[in-house]
Protein backbone atom coordinates (compact mmCIF):
# COMPACT_ATOMS: atom_id res chain seq x y z
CA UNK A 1 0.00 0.00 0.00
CA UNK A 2 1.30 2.90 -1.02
CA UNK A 3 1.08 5.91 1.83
CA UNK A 4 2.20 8.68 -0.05
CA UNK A 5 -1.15 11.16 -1.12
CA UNK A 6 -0.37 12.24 -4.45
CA UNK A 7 -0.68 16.31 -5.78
CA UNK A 8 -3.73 16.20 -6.60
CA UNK A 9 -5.30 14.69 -3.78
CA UNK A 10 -3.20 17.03 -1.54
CA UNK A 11 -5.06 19.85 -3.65
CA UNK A 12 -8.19 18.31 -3.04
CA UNK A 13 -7.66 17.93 0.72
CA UNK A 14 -6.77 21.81 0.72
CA UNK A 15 -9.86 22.72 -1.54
CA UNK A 16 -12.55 21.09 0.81
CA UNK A 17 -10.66 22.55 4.10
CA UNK A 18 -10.88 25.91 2.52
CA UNK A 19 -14.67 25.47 1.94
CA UNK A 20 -15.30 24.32 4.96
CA UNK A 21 -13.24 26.84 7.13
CA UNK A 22 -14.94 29.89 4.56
CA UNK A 23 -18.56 28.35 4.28
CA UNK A 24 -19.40 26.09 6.61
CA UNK A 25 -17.38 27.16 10.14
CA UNK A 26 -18.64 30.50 10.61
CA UNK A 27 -22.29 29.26 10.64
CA UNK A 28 -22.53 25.92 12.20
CA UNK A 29 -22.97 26.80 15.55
CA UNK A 30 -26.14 28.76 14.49
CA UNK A 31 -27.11 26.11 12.15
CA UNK A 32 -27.11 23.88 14.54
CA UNK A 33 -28.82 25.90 17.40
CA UNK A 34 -31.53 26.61 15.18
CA UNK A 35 -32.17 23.03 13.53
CA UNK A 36 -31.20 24.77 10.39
CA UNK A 37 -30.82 22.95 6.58
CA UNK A 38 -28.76 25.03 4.45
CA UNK A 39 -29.70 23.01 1.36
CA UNK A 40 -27.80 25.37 -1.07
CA UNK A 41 -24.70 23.87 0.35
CA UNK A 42 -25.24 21.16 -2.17
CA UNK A 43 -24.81 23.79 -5.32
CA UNK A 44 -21.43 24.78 -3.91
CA UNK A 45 -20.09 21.40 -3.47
CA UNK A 46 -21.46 20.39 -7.22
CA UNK A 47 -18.91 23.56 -8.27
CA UNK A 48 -16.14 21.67 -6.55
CA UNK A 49 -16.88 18.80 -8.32
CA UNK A 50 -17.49 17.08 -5.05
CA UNK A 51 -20.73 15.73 -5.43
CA UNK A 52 -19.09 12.95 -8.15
CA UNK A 53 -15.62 12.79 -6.81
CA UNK A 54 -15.08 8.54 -7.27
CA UNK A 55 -17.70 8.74 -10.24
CA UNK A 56 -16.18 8.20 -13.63
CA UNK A 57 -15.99 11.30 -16.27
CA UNK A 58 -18.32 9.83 -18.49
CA UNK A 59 -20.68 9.55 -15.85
CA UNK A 60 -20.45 13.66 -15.67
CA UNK A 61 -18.32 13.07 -12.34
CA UNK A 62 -14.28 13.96 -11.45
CA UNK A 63 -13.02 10.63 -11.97
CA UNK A 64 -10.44 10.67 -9.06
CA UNK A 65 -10.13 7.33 -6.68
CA UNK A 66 -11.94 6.33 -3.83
CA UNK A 67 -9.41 7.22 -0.79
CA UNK A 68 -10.61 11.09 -2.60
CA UNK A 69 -13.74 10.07 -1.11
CA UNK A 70 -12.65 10.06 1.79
CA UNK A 71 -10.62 12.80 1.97
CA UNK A 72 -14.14 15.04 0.88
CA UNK A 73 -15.63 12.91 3.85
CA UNK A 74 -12.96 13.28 6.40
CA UNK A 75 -12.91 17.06 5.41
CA UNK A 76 -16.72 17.80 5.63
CA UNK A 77 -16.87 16.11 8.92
CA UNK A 78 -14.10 18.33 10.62
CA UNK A 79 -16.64 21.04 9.97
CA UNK A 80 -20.21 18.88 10.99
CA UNK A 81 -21.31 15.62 10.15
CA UNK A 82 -24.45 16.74 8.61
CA UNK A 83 -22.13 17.98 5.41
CA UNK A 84 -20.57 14.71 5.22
CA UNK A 85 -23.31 12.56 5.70
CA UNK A 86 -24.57 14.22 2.82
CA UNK A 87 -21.85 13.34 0.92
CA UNK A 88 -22.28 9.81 2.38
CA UNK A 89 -25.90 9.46 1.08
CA UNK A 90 -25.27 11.11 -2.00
CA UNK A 91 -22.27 9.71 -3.30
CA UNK A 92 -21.28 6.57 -1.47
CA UNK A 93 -25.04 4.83 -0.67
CA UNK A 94 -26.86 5.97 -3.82
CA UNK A 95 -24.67 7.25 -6.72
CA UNK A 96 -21.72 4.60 -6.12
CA UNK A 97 -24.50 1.69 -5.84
CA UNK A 98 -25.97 3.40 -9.38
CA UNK A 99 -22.31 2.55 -10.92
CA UNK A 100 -22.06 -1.11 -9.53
CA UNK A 101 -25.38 -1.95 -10.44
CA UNK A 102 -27.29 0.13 -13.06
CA UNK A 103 -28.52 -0.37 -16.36
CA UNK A 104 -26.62 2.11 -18.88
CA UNK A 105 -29.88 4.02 -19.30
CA UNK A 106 -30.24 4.32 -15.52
CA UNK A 107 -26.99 5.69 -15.24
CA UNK A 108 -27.25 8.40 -18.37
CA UNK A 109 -30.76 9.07 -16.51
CA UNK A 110 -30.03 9.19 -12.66
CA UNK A 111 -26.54 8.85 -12.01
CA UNK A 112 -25.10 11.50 -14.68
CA UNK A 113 -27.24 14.57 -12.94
CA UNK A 114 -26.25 13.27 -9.47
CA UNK A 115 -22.51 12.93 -10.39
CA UNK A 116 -23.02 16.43 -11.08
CA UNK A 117 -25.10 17.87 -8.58
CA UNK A 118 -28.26 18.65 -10.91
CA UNK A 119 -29.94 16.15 -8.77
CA UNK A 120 -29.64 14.41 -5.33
CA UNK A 121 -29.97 11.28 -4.10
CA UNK A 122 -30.94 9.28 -1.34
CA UNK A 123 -31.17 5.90 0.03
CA UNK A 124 -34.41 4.10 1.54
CA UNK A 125 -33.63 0.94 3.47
CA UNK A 126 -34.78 1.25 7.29
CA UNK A 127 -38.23 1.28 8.35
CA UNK A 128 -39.83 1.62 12.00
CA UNK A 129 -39.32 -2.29 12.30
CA UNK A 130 -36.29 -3.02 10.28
CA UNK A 131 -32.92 -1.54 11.37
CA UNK A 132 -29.99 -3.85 11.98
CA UNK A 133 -32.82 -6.90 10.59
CA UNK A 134 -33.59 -5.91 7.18
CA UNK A 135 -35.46 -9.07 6.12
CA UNK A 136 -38.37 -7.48 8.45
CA UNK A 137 -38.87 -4.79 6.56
CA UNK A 138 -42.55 -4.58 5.52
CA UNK A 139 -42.91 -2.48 2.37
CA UNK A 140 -43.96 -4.01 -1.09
CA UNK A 141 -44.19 -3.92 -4.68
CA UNK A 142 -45.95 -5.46 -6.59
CA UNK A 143 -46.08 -6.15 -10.44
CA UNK A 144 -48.97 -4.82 -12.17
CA UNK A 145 -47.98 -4.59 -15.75
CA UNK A 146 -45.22 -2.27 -16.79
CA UNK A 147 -44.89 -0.92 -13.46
CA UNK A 148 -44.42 -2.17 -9.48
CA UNK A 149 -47.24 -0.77 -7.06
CA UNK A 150 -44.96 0.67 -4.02
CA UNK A 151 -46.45 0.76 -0.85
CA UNK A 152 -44.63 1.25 2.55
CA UNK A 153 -42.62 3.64 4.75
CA UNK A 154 -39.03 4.55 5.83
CA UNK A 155 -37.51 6.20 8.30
CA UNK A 156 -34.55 7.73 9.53
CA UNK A 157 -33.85 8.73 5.77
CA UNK A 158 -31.41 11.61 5.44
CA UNK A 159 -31.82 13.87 2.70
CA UNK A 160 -35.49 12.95 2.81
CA UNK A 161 -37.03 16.28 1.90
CA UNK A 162 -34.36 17.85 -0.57
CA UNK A 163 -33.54 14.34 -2.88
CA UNK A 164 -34.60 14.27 -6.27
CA UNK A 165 -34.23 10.11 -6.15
CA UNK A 166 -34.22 7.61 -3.77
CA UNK A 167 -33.05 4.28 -4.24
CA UNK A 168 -36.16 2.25 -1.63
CA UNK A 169 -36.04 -1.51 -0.59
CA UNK A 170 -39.11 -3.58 -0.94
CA UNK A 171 -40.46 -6.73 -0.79
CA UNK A 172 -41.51 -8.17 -4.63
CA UNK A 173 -41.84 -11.87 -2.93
CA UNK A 174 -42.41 -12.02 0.65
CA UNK A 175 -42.37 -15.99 0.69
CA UNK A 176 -38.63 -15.67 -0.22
CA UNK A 177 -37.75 -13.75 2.84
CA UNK A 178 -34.43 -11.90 1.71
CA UNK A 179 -34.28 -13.40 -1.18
CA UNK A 180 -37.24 -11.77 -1.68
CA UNK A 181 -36.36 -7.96 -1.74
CA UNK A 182 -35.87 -5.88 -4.41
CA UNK A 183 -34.18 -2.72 -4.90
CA UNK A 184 -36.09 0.53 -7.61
CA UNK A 185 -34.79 4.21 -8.27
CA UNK A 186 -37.92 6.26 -6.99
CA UNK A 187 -38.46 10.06 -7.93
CA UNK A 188 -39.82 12.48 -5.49
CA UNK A 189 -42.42 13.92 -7.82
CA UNK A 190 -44.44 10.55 -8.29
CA UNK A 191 -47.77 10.47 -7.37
CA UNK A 192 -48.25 8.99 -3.70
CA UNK A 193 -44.73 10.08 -2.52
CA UNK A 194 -44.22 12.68 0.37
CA UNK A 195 -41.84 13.03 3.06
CA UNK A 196 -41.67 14.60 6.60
CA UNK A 197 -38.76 15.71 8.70
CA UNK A 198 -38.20 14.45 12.21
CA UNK A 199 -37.77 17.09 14.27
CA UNK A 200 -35.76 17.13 18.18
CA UNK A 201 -32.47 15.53 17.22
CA UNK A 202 -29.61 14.62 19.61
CA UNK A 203 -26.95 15.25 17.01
CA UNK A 204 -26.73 16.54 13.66
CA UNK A 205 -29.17 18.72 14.03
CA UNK A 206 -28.50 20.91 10.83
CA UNK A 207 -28.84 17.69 8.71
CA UNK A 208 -32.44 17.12 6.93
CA UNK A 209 -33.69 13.95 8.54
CA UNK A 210 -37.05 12.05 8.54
CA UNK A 211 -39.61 10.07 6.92
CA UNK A 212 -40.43 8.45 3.42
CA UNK A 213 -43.94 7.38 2.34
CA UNK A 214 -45.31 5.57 -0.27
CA UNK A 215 -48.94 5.52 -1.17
CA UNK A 216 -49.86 2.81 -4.56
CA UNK A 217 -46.41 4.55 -6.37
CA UNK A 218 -45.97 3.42 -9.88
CA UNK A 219 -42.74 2.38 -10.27
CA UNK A 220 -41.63 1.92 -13.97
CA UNK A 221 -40.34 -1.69 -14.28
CA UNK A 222 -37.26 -0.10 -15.75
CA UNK A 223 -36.38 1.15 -12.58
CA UNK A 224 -35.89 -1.72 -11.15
CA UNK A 225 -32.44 -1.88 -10.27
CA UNK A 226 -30.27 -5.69 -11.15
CA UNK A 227 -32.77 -8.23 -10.91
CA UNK A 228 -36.22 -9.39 -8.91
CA UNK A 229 -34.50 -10.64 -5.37
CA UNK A 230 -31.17 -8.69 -5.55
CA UNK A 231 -32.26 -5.99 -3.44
CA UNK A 232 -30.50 -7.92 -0.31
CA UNK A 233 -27.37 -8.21 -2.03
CA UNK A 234 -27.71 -4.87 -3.47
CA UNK A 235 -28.43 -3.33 0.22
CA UNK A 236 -25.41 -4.91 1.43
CA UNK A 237 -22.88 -3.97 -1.15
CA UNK A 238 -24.43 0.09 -0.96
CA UNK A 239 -23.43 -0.52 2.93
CA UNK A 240 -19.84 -0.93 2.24
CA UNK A 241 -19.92 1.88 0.20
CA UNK A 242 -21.97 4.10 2.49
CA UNK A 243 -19.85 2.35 6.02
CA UNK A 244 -17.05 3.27 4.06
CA UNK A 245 -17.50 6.80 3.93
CA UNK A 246 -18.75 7.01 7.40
CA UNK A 247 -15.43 5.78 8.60
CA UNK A 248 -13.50 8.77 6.51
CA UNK A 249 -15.91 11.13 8.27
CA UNK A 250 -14.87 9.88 12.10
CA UNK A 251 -11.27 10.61 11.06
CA UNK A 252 -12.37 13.96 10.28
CA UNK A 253 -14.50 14.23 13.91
CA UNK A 254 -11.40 13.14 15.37
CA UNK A 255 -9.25 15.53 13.70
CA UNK A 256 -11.71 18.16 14.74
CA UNK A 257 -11.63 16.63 18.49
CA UNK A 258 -7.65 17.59 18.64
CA UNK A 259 -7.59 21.05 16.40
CA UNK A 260 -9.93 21.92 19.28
CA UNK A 261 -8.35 20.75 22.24
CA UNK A 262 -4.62 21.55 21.07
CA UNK A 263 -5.92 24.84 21.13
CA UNK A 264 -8.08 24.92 24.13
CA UNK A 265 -4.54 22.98 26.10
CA UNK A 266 -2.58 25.78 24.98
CA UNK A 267 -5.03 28.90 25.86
CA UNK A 268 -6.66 27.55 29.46
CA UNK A 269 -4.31 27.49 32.57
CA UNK A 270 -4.52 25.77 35.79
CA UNK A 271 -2.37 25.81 38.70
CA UNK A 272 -0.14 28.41 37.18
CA UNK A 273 0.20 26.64 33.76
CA UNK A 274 -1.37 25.41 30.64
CA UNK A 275 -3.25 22.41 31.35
CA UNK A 276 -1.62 20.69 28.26
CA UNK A 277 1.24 20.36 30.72
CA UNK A 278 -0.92 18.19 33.01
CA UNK A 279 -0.10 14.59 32.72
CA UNK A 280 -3.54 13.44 32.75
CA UNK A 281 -4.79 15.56 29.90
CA UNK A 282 -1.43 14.81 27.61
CA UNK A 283 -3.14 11.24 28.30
CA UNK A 284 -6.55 11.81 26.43
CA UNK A 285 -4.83 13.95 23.50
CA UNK A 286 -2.29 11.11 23.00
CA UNK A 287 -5.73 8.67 22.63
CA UNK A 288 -7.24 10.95 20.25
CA UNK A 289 -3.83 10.93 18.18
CA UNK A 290 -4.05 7.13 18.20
CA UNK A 291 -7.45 7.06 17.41
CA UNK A 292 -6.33 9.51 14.30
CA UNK A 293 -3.60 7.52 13.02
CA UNK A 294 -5.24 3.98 13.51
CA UNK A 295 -8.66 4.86 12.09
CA UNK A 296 -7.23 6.56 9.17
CA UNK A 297 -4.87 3.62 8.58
CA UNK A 298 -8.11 1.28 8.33
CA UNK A 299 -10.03 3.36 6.24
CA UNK A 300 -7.36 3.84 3.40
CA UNK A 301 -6.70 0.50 3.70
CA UNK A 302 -9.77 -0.41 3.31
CA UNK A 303 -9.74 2.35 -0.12
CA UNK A 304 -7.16 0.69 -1.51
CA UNK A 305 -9.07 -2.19 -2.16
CA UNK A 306 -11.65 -0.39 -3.45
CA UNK A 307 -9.34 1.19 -5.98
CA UNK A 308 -8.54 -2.81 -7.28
CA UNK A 309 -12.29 -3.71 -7.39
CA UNK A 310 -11.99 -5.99 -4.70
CA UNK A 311 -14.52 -7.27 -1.97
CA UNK A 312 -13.88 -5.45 1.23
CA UNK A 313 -16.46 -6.18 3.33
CA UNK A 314 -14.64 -7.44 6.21
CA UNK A 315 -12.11 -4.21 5.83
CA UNK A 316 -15.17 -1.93 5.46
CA UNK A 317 -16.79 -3.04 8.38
CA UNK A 318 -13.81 -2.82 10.90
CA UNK A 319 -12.79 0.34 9.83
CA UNK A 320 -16.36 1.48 10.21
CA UNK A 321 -16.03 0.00 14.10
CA UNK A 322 -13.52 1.11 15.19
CA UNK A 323 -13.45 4.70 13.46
CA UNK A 324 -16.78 5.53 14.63
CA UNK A 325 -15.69 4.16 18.54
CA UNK A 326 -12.56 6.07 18.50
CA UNK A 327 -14.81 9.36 17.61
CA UNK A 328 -16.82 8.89 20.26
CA UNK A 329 -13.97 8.61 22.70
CA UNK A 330 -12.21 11.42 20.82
CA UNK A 331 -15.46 13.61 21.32
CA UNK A 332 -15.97 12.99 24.57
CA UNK A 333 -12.43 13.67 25.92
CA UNK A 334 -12.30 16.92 24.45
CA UNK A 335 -15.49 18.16 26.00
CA UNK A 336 -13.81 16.74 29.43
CA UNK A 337 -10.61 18.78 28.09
CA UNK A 338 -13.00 21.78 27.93
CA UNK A 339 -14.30 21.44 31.34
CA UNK A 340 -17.09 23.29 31.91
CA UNK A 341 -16.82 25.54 28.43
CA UNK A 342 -17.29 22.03 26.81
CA UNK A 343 -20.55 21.84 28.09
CA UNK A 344 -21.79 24.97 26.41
CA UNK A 345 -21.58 25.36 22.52
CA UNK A 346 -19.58 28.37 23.35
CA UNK A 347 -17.19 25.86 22.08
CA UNK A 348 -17.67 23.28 18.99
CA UNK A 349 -16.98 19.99 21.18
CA UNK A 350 -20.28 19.67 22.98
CA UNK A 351 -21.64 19.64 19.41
CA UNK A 352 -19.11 17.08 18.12
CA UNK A 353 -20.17 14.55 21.34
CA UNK A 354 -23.73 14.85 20.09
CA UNK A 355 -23.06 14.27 16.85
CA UNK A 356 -20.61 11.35 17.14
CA UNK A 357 -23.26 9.00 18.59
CA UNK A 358 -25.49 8.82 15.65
CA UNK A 359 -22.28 6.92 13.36
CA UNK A 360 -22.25 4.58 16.22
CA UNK A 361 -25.40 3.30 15.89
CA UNK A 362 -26.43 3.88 11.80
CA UNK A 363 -24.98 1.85 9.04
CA UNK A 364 -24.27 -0.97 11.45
CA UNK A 365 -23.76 -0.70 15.19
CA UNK A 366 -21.39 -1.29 16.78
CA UNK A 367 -22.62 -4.79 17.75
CA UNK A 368 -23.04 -5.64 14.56
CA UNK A 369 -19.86 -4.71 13.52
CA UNK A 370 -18.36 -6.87 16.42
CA UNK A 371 -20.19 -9.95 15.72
CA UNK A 372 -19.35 -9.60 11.72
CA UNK A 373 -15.40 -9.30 12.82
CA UNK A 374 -15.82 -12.59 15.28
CA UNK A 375 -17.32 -14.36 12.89
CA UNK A 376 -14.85 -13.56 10.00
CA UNK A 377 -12.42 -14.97 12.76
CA UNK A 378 -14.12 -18.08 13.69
CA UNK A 379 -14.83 -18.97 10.12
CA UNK A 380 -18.25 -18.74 10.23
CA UNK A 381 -18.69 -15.64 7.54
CA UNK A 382 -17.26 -15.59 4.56
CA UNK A 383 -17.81 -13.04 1.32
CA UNK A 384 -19.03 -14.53 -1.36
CA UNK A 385 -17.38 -13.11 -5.24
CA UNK A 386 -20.27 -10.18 -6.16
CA UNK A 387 -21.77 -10.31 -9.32
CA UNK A 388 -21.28 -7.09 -10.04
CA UNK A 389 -18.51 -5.27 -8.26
CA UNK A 390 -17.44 -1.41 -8.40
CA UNK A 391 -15.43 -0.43 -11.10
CA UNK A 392 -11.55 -0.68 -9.98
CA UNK A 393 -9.18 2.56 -10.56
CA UNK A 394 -6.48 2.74 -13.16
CA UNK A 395 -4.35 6.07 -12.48
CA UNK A 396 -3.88 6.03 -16.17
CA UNK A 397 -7.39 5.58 -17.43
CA UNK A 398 -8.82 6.77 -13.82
CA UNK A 399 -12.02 4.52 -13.06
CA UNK A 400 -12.53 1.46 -15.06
């Protein structure tokens, strides 16, 4: 594995920083207070080109690798996660599963406009009884001619009242359990389609959040995406896509965690110096270093085979784990670094302890996670060649 970023990625890296410090720093706080979606945010990250940044040129995107993704992610996060999980459902759950899987007309129709940021997307998987089990998920849709009859509800759908498309999970054979679900591209303008907002959020409060519904939807059999009864396997590969940029983004919370403490160390004094001198706080910012260097380590790694068009399931997943874990911890020391101040959002780090629970918990929690890596371990999982994988990256001939 090669460790060295190259010049363009450095650029990149320096590009999303300098949005983020100029567009997105001086606001968040009152974002934030205020429950506020800024959803022209997406317009200036379409002029960066970072609404397409792993998606190939043809596809109307920048071409560049997948360790670009997350540097956008880890970048967007050090200013909120509400920017990079945008990115996240966007790019990595809806637009990346688009490439692996999508008809060439489906891509020319969806995935060009979203590469370019003429259109978000979204993803629809969880409902109010299926989480962590998908198989209990309880929408339909059924065949009736030339079109599937969607009926059913999600939740906990980001993007949910600003995406243009939604990729939604539904049963077209309910006898077949898992094997059962299918996977269509849905447009917000369809008759029987709304969407509502959940309001009184822990954490990432200035992300758009909430509800899909679907009332007797006709869904054009054409956007169907791979076959009747993929929609598991299609699910799961979008995961290690979407887990894979919600690992970038903990780096970025963590990175956040220590600009702000550094600083806070070097500015606060107790007992007649600065409390970065005191043993026991030099303890938590050498665990939020670790937590830096170890969690970016996995996720790169875990990029890299990515860039070969490679299964990386097992990689995706741990780096996922422990990323999201070491945020927390990171978060949480830094308000305790803060003292009192840390409590207030006088200072960002009572914000980034609310917002690093929600990674903990969506895309796989942590349990899962810890059963999946046991049971690579014990022998008792093992991945399974895709069908269909993501195109692997040539430097020369960039995505392929």
């Amino acid at each position: 594995m090669n460790f060295n970023f190259t010049e363009e990625q450095n650029m990149l890296r320096e590009t999303v920083r300098s949005f983020v410090d100029k567009e997105i720093m001086p606001n968040i706080a009152d974002w934030d207070r205020d429950g506020q979606f800024d959803p022209t945010i997406y317009k200036r990250l379409a002029e960066l080109g970072l609404m397409g940044v792993c998606i190939p040129e043809e596809y109307g995107g920048s071409g560049m690798d997948y360790n670009s993704l997350a540097i956008v992610c880890e970048e967007l996060e050090r200013g909120d996660t509400a920017f990079r999980t945008a990115v996240s459902v966007h790019t990595g759950l809806n637009s990346m599963t688009l490439l692996q899987w999508g008809t060439d007309e489906q891509k020319q129709k969806y995935l060009t406009p979203q590469a370019k940021g003429e259109k978000i997307g979204a993803f629809g998987l969880t409902e109010p009884g299926a989480g962590s089990d998908v198989a209990s998920l309880q929408s339909t849709a059924m065949k009736d001619g030339d079109y599937y009859i969607l009926n059913g509800q999600k939740t906990w759908i980001s993007l949910c009242d600003v995406a243009d498309h939604f990729l939604v999970f539904a049963y077209t054979d309910k006898s077949k359990k898992h094997h059962g679900i299918s996977a269509f591209i849905v447009e917000r303008t369809w008759d029987g389609f709304s969407s509502k907002a959940i309001k009184g959020k822990h954490g990432i409060r200035s992300g758009n959040t909430g509800e899909l519904f679907f009332d007797n939807v006709k869904v054009p059999a054409e956007n169907l995406l791979g076959e009747e009864g993929e929609g598991f396997k299609i699910a799961m590969s979008a995961l290690d896509n979407g887990r894979f940029t919600v690992a970038a983004g903990a780096v970025g919370q963590i990175m956040a965690c220590l600009e702000s403490s550094v600083k806070y160390c070097h500015e606060r004094e107790t007992f007649g110096k600065p409390i970065g001198q005191h043993q026991l706080v030099q303890q938590m910012i050498a665990k939020m270093e670790a937590g830096l260097q170890m969690s970016r380590l996995l996720v790169y790694r875990a990029g890299e085979l990515k860039n070969e068009g490679k299964r990386n399931t097992r990689e995706t997943s741990l780096a996922k784990w422990q990323a999201c874990d070491f945020a927390n911890q990171a978060a949480d020391d830094a308000m305790q670094i803060h003292g009192a101040y840390g409590y207030s959002d006088e200072y960002p780090v009572e914000r980034y302890l609310r917002n690093s629970k929600a990674p903990v918990i969506y895309e796989g929690t942590r349990e899962i996670h810890t059963i999946m890596q046991a049971e690579y371990v014990l022998g008792y999982r093992k991945d399974k060649p895709l069908n269909k994988t993501l195109p692997a990256w040539n430097p020369d001939k960039e995505l392929v």
